[in-house]
Every structure is written in structure tokens, then in C-alpha cells.
PDB file of N, CA and C in Angstrom:
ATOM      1  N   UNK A   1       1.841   4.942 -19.831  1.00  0.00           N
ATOM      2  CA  UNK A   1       1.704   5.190 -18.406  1.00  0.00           C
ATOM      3  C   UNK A   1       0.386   4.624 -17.889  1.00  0.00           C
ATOM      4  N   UNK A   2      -0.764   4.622 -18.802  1.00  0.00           N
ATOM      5  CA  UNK A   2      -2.062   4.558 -18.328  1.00  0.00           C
ATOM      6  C   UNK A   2      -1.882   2.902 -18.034  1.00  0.00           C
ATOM      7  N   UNK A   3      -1.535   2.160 -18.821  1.00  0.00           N
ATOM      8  CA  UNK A   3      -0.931   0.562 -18.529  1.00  0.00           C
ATOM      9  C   UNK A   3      -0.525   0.210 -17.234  1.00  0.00           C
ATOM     10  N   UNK A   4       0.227   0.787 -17.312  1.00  0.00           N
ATOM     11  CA  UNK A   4       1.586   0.762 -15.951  1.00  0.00           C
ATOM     12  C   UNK A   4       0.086   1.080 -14.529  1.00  0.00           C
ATOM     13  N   UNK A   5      -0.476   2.291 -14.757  1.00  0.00           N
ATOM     14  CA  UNK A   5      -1.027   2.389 -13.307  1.00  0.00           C
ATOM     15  C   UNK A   5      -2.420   1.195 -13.049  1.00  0.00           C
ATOM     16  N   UNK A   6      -2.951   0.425 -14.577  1.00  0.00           N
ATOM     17  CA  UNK A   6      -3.782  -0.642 -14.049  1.00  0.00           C
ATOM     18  C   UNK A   6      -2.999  -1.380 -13.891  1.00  0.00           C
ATOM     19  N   UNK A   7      -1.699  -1.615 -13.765  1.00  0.00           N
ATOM     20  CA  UNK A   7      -0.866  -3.132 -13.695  1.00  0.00           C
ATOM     21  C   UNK A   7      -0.971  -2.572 -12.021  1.00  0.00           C
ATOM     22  N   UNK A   8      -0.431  -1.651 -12.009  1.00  0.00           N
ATOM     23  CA  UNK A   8      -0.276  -1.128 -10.282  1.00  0.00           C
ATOM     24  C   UNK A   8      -1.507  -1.183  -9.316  1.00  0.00           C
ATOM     25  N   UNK A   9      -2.636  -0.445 -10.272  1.00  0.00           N
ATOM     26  CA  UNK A   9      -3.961  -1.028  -9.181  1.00  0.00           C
ATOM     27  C   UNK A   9      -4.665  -2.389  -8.792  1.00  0.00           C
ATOM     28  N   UNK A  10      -4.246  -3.413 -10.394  1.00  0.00           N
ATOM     29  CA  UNK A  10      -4.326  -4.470  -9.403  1.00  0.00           C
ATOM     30  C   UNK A  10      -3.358  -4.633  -8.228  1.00  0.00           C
ATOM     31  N   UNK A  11      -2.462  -4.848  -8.175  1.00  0.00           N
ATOM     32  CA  UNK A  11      -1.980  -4.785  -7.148  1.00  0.00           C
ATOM     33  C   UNK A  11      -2.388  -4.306  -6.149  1.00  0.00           C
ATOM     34  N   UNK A  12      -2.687  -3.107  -6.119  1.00  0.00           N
ATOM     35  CA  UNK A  12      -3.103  -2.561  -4.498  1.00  0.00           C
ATOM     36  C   UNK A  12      -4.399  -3.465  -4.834  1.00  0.00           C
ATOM     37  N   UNK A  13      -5.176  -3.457  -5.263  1.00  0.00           N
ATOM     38  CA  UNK A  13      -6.637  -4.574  -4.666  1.00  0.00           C
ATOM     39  C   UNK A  13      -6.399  -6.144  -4.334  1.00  0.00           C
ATOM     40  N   UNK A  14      -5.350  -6.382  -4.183  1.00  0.00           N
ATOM     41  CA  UNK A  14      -4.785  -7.383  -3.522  1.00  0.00           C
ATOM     42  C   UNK A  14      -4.002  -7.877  -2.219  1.00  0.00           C
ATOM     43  N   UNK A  15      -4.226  -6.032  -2.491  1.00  0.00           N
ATOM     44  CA  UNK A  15      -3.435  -5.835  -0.698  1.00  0.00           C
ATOM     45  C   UNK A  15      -4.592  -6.304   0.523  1.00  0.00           C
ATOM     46  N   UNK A  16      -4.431  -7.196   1.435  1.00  0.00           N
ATOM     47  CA  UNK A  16      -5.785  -7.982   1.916  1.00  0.00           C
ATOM     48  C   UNK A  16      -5.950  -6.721   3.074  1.00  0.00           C
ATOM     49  N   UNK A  17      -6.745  -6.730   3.780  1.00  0.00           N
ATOM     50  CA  UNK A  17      -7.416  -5.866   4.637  1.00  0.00           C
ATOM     51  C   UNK A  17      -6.805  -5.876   5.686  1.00  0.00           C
ATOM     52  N   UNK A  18      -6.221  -4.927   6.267  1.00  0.00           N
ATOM     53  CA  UNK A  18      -5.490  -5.039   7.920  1.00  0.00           C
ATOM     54  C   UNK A  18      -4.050  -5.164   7.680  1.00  0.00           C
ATOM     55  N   UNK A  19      -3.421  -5.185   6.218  1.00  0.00           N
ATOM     56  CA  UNK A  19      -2.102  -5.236   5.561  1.00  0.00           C
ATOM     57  C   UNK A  19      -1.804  -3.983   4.965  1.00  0.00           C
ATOM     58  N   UNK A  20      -0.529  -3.761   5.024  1.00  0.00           N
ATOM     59  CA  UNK A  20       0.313  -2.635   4.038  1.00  0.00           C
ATOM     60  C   UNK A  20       1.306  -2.894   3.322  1.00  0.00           C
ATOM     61  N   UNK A  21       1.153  -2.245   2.447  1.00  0.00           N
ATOM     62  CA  UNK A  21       2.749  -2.376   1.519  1.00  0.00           C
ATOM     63  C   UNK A  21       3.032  -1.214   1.394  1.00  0.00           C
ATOM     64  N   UNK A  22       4.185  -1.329   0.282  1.00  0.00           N
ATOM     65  CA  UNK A  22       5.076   0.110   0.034  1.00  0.00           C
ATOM     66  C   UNK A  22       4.882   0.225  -1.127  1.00  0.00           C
ATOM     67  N   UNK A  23       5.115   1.562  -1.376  1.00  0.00           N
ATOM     68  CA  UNK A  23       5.196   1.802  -2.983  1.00  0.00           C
ATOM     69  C   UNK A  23       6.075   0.983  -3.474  1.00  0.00           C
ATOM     70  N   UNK A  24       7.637   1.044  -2.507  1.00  0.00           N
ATOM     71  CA  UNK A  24       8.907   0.391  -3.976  1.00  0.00           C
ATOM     72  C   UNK A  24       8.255  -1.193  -3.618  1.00  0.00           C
ATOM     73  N   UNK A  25       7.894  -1.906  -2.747  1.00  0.00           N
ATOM     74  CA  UNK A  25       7.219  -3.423  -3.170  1.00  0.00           C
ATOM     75  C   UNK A  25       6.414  -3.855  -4.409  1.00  0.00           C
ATOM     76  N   UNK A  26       5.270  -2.742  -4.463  1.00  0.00           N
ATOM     77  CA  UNK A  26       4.616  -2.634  -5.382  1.00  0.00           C
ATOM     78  C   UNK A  26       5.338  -2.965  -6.895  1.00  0.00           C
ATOM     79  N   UNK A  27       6.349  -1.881  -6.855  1.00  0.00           N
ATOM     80  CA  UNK A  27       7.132  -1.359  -8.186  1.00  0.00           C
ATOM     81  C   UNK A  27       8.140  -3.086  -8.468  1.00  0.00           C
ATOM     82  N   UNK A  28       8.361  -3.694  -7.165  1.00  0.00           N
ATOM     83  CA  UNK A  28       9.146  -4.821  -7.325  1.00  0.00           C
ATOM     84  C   UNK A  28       8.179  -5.947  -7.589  1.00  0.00           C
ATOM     85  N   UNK A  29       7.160  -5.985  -7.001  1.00  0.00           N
ATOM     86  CA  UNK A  29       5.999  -6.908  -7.353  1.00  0.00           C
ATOM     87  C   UNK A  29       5.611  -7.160  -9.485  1.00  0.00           C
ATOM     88  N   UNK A  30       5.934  -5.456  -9.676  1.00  0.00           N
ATOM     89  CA  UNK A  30       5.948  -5.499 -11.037  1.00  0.00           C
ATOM     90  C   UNK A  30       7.306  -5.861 -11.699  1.00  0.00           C
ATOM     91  N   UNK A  31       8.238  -5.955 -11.382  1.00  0.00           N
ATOM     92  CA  UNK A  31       9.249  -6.420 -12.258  1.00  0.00           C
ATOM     93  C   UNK A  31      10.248  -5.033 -12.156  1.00  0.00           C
ATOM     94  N   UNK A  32       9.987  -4.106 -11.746  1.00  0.00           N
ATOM     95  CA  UNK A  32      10.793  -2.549 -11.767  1.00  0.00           C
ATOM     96  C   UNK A  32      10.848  -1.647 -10.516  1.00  0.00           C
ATOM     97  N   UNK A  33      11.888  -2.353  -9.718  1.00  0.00           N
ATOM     98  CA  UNK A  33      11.830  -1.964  -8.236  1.00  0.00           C
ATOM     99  C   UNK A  33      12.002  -0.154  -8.028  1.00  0.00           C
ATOM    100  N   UNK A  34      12.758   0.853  -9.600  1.00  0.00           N
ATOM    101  CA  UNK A  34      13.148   1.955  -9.960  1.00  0.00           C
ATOM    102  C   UNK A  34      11.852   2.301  -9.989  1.00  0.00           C
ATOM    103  N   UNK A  35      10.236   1.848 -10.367  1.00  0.00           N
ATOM    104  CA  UNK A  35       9.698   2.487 -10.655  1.00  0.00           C
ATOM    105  C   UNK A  35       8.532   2.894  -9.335  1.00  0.00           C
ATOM    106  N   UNK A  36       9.126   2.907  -8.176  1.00  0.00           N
ATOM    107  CA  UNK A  36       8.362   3.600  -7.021  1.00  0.00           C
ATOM    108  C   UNK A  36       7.596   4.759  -6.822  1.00  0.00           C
ATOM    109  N   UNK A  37       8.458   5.584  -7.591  1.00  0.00           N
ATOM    110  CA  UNK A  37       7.661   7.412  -8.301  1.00  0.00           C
ATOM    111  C   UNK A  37       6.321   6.700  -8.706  1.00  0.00           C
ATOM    112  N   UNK A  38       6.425   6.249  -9.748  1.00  0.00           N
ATOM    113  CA  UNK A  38       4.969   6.184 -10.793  1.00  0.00           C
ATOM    114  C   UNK A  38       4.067   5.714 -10.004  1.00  0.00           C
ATOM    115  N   UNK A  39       4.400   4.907  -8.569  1.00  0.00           N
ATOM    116  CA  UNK A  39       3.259   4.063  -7.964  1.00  0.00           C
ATOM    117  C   UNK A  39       2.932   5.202  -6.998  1.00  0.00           C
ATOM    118  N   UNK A  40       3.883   6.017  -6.688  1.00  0.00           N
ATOM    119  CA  UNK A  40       2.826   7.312  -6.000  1.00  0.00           C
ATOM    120  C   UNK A  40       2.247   8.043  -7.217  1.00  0.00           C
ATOM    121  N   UNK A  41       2.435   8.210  -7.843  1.00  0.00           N
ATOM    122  CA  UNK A  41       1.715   9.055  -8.944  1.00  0.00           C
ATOM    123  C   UNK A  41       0.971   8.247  -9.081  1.00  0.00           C
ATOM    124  N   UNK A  42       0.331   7.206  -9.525  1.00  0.00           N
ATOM    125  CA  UNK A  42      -0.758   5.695  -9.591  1.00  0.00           C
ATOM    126  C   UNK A  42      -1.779   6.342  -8.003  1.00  0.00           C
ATOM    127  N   UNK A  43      -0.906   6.118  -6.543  1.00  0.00           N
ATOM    128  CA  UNK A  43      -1.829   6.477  -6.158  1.00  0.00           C
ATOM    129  C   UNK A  43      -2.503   7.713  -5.456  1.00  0.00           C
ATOM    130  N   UNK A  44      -1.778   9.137  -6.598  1.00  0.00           N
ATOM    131  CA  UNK A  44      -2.388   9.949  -5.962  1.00  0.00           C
ATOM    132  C   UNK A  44      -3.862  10.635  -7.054  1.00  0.00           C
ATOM    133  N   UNK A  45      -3.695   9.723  -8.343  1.00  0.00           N
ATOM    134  CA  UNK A  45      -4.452   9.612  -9.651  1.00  0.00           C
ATOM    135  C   UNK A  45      -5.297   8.419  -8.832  1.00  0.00           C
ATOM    136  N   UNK A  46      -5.251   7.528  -8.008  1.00  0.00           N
ATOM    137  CA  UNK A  46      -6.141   6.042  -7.836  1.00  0.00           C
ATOM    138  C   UNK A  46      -7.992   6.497  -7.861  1.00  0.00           C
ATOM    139  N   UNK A  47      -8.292   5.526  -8.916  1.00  0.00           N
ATOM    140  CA  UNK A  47     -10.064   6.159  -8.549  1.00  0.00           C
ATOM    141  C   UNK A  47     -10.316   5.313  -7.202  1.00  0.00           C
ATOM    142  N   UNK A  48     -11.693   6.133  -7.074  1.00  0.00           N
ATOM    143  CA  UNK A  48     -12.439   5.303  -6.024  1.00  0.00           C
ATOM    144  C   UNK A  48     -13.231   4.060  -6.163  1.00  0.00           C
ATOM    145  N   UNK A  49     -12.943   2.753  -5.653  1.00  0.00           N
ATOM    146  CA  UNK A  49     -12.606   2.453  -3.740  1.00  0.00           C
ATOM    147  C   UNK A  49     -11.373   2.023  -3.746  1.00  0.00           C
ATOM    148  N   UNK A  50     -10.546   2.223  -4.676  1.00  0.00           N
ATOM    149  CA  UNK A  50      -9.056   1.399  -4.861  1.00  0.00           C
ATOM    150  C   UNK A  50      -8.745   1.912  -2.666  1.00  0.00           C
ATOM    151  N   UNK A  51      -8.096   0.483  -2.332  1.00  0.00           N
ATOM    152  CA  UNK A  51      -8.189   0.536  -1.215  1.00  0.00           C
ATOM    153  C   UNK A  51      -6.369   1.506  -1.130  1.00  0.00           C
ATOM    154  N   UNK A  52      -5.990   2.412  -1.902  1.00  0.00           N
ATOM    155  CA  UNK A  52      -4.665   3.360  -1.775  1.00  0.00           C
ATOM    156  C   UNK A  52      -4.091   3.459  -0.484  1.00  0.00           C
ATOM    157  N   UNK A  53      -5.047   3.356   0.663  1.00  0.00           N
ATOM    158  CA  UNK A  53      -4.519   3.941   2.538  1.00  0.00           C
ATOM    159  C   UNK A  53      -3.681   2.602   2.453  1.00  0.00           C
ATOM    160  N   UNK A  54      -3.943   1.542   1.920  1.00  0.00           N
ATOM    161  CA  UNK A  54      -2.779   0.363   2.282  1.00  0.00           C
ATOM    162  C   UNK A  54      -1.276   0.646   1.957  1.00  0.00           C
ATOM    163  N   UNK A  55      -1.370   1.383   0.987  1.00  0.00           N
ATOM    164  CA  UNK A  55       0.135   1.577   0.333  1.00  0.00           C
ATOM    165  C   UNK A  55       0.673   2.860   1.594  1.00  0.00           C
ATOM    166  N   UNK A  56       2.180   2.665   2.253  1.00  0.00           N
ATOM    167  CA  UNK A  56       3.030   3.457   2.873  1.00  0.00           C
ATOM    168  C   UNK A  56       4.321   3.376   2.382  1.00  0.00           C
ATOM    169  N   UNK A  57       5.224   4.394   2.425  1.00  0.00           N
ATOM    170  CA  UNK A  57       6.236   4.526   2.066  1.00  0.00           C
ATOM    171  C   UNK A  57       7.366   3.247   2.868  1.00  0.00           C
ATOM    172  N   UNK A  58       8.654   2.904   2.705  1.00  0.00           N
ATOM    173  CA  UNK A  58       9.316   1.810   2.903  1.00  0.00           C
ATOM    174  C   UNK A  58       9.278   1.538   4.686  1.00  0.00           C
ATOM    175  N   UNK A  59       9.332   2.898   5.406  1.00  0.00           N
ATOM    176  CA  UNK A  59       9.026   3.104   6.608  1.00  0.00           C
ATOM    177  C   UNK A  59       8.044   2.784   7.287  1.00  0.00           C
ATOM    178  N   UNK A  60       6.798   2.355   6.673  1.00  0.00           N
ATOM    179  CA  UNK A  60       5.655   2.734   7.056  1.00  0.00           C
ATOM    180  C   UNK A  60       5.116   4.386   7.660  1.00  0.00           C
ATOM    181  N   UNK A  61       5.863   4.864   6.345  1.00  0.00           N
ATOM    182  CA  UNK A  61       5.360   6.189   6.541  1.00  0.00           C
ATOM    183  C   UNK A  61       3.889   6.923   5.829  1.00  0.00           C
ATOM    184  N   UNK A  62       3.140   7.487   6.494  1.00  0.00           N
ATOM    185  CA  UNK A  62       2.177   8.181   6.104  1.00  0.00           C
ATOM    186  C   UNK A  62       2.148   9.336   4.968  1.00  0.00           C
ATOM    187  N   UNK A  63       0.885   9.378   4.337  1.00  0.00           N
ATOM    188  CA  UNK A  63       0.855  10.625   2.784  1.00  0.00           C
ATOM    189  C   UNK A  63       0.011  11.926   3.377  1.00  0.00           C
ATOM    190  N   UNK A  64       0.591  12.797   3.188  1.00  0.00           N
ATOM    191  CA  UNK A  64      -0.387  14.162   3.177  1.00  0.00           C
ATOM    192  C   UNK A  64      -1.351  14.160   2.415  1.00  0.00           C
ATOM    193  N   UNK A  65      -1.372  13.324   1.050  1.00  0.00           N
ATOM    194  CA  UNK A  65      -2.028  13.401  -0.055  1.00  0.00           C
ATOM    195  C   UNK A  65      -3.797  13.428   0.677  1.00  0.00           C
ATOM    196  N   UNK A  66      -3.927  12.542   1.831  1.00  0.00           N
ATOM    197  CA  UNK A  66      -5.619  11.808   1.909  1.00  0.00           C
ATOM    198  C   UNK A  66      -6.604  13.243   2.521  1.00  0.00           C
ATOM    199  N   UNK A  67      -7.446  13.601   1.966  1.00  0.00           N
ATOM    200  CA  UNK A  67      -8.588  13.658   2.358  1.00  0.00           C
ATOM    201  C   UNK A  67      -9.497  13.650   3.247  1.00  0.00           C
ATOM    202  N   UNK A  68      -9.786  14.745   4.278  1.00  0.00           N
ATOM    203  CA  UNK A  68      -9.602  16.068   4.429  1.00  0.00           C
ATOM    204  C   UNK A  68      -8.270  16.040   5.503  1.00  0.00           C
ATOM    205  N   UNK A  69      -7.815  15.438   6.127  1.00  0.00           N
ATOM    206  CA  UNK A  69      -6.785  15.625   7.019  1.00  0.00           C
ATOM    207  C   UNK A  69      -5.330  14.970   6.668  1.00  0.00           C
ATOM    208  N   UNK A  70      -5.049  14.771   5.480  1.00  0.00           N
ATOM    209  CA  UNK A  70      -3.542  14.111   4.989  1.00  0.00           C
ATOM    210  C   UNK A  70      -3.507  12.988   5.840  1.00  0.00           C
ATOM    211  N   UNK A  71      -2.017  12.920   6.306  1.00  0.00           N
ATOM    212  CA  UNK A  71      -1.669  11.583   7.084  1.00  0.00           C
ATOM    213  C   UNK A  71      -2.823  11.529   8.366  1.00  0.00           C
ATOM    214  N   UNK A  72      -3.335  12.121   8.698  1.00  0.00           N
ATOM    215  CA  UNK A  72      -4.577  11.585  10.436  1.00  0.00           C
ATOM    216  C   UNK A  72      -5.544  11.196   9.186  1.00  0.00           C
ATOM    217  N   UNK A  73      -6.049  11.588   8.624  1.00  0.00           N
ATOM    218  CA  UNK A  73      -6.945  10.392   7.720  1.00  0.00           C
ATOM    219  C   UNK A  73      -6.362   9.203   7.054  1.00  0.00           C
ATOM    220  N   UNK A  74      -5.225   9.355   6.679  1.00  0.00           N
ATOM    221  CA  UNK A  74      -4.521   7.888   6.075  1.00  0.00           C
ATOM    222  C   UNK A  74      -4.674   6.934   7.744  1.00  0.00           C
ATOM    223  N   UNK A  75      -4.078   7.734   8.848  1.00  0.00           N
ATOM    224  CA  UNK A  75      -3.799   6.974   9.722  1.00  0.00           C
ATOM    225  C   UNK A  75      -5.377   6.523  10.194  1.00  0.00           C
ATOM    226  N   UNK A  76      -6.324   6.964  10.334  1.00  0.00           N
ATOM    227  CA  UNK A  76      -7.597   6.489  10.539  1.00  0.00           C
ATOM    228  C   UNK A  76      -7.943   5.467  10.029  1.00  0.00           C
ATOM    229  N   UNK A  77      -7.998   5.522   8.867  1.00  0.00           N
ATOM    230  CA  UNK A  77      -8.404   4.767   7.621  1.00  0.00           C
ATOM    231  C   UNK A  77      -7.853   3.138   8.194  1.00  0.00           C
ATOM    232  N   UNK A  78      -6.211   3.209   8.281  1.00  0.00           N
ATOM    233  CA  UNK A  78      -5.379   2.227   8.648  1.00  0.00           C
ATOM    234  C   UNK A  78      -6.075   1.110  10.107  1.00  0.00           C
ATOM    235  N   UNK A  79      -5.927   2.650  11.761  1.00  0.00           N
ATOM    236  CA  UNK A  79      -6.631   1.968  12.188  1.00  0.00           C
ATOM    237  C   UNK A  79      -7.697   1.105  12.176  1.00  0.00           C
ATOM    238  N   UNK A  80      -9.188   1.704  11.279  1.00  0.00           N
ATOM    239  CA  UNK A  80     -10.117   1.089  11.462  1.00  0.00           C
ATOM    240  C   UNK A  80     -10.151  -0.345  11.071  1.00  0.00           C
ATOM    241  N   UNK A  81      -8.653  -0.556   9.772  1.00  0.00           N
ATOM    242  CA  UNK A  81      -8.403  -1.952   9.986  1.00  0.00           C
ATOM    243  C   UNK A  81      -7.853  -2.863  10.604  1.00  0.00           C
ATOM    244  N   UNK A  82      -7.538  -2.191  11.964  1.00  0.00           N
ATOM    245  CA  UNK A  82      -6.447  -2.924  13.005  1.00  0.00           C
ATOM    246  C   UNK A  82      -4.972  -2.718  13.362  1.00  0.00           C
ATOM    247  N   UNK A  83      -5.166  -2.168  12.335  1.00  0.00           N
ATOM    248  CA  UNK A  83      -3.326  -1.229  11.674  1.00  0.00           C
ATOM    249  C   UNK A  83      -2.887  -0.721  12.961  1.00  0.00           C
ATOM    250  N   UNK A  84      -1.829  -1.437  13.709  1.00  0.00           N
ATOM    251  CA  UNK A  84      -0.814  -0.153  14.722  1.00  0.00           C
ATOM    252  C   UNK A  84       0.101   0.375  14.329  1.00  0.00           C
ATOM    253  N   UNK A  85       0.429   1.180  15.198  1.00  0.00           N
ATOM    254  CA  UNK A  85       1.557   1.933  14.736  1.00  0.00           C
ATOM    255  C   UNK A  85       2.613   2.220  15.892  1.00  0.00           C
ATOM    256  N   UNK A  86       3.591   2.583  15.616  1.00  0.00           N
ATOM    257  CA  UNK A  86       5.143   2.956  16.672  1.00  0.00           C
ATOM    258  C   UNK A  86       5.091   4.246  17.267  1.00  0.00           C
ATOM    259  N   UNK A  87       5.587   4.391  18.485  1.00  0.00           N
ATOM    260  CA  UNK A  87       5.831   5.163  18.570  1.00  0.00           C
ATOM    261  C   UNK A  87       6.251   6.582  17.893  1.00  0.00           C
ATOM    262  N   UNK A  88       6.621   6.629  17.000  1.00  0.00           N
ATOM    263  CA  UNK A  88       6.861   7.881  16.359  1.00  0.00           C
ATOM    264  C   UNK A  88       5.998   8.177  14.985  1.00  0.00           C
ATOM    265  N   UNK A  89       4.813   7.272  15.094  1.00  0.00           N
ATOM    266  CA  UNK A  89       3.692   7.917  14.027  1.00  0.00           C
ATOM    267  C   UNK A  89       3.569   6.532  12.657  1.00  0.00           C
ATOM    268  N   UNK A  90       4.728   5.704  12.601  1.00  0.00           N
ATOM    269  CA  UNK A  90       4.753   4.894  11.774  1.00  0.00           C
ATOM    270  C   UNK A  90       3.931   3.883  11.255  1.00  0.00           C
ATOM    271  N   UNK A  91       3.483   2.764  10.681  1.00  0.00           N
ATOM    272  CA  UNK A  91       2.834   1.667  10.836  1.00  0.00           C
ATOM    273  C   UNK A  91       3.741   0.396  10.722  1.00  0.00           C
ATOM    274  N   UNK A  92       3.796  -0.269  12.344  1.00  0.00           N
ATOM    275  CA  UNK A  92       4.463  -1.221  12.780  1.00  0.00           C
ATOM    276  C   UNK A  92       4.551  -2.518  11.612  1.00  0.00           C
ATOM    277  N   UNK A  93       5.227  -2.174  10.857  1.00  0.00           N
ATOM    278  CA  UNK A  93       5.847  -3.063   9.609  1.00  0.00           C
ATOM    279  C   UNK A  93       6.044  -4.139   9.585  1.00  0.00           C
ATOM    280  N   UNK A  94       6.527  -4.476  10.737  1.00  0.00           N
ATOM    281  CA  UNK A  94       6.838  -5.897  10.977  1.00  0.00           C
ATOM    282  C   UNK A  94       5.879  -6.782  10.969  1.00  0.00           C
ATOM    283  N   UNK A  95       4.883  -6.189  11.609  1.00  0.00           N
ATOM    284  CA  UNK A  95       3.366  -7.028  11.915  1.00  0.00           C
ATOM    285  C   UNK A  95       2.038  -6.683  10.461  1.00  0.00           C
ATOM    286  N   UNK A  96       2.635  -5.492   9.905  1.00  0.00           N
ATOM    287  CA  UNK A  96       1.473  -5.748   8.972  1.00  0.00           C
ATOM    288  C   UNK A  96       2.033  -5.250   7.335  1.00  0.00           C
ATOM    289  N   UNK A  97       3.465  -5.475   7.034  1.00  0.00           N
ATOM    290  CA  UNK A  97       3.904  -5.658   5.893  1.00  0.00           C
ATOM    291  C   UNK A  97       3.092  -6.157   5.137  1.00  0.00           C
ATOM    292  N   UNK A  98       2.674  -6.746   3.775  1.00  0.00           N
ATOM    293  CA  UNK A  98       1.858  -7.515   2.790  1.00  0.00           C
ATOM    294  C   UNK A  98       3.374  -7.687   1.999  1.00  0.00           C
ATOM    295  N   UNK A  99       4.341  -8.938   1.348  1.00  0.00           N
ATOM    296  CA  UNK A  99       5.127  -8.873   0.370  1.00  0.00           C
ATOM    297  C   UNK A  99       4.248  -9.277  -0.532  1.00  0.00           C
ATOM    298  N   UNK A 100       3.054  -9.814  -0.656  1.00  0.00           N
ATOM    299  CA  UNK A 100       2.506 -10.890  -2.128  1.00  0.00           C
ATOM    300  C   UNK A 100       2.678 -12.321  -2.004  1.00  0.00           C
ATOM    301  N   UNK A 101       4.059 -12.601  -0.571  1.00  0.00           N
ATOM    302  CA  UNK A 101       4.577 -14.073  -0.723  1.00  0.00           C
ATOM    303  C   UNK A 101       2.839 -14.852  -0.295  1.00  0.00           C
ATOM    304  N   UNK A 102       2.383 -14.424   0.560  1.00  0.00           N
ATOM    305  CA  UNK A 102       1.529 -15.192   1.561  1.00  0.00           C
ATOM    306  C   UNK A 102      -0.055 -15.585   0.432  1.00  0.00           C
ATOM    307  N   UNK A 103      -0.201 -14.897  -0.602  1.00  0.00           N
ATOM    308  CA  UNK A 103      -1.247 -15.439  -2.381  1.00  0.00           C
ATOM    309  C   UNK A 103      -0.781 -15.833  -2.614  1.00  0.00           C
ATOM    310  N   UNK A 104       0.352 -16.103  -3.074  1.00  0.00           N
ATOM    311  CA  UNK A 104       1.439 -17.555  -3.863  1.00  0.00           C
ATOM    312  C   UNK A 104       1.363 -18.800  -2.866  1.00  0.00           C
ATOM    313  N   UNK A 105       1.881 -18.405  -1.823  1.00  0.00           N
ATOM    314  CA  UNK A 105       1.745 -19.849  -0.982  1.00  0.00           C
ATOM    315  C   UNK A 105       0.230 -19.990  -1.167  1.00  0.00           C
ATOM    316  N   UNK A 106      -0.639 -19.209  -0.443  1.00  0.00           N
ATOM    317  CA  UNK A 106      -2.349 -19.989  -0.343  1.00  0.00           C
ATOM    318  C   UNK A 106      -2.406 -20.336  -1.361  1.00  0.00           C
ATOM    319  N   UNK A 107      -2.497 -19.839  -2.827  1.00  0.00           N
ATOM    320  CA  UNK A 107      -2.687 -20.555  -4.425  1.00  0.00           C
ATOM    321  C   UNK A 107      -2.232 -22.012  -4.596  1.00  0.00           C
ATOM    322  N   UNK A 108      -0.640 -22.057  -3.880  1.00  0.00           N
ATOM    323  CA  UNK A 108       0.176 -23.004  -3.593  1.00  0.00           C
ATOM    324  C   UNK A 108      -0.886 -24.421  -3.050  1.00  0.00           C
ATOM    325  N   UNK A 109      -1.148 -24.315  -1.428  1.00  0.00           N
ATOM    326  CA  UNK A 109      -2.055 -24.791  -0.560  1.00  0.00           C
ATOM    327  C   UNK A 109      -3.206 -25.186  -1.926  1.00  0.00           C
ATOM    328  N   UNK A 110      -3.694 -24.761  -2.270  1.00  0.00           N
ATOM    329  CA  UNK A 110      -5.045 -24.682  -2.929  1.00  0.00           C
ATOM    330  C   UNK A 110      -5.311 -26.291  -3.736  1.00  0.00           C
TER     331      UNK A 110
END
């Protein structure tokens, strides 16, 4: 397991700033789209500064998990990087998804 959650934290430190992903991306980024559980368990174990507020559920849904105020601190956190959100509390997905495609292409470019 201890494997599995540094394969997972790189990942989130790749998530670029002002971007989100999902847990099950994450889990598909690794090769095991089933293993979405373990990447919340990854980040409710994540040490500190692992940037974790990037990761939202498939919705762009918010965690109770954060510190001191659950989701209004995840959602803070988000804003201060530019992060909007929908009407009903979400983070507007469309505009700040992360799949991983957009490091392959720049590497690509390179």
C-alpha cells in the first residue's frame, strides 16, 4: 500500500496550479481506474505540502476531510488559485479539469 500512495503522490505534485483532478483520474493515470478508494485514503494520509486541495471527486466535488472548515477550506484553498465554481458549490470542470494529456504534449513540444 505504502508504494501505491508514493506512485499516487507523485501524481498529485503534478497537478499544475489553478488545475484539478479526480481521484478515479488519478487511479486511471496509474493503470487501475478501480483503485479510486486508495487515492482518497492516499489523500486523507497525504503529508505536508502535497498540494491534496487539487484532487475533487468526478463532480468536482468538495472533501469534509480539510482543515479547520472541511469543504469552505478545500474551497478557499481552490479559489486562491483561480479555481471557480457552479452554481451549486462544484468546481467548474470543464475549465479546470487536469487529465495529464497537456505534460505529454509539452514533453512532446520540447
Amino acid at each position: 500500500m505504502e508504494n501505491s500512495f508514493e506512485k499516487i503522490y507523485a501524481v498529485v505534485r503534478r497537478i499544475p496550479f489553478g488545475r484539478v483532478t479526480s481521484y478515479g483520474q488519478i487511479a486511471r493515470m496509474l493503470g487501475d481506474p478501480r483503485m479510486s478508494h486508495v487515492v482518497g485514503y492516499a489523500m486523507h494520509a497525504a503529508p505536508d505540502p502535497l498540494p491534496c486541495h487539487r484532487v475533487v471527486n468526478r463532480f468536482g466535488g468538495l472533501s469534509d476531510a480539510f482543515s479547520p472548515a472541511g469543504k469552505e477550506t478545500h474551497r478557499l484553498l481552490l479559489e486562491m488559485e483561480g479555481v471557480t465554481f457552479t452554481p451549486d458549490g462544484c468546481v467548474d470542470m470543464p475549465h479546470f479539469f487536469w487529465d495529464g494529456s497537456e505534460e505529454a504534449e509539452q514533453t512532446l513540444d520540447s
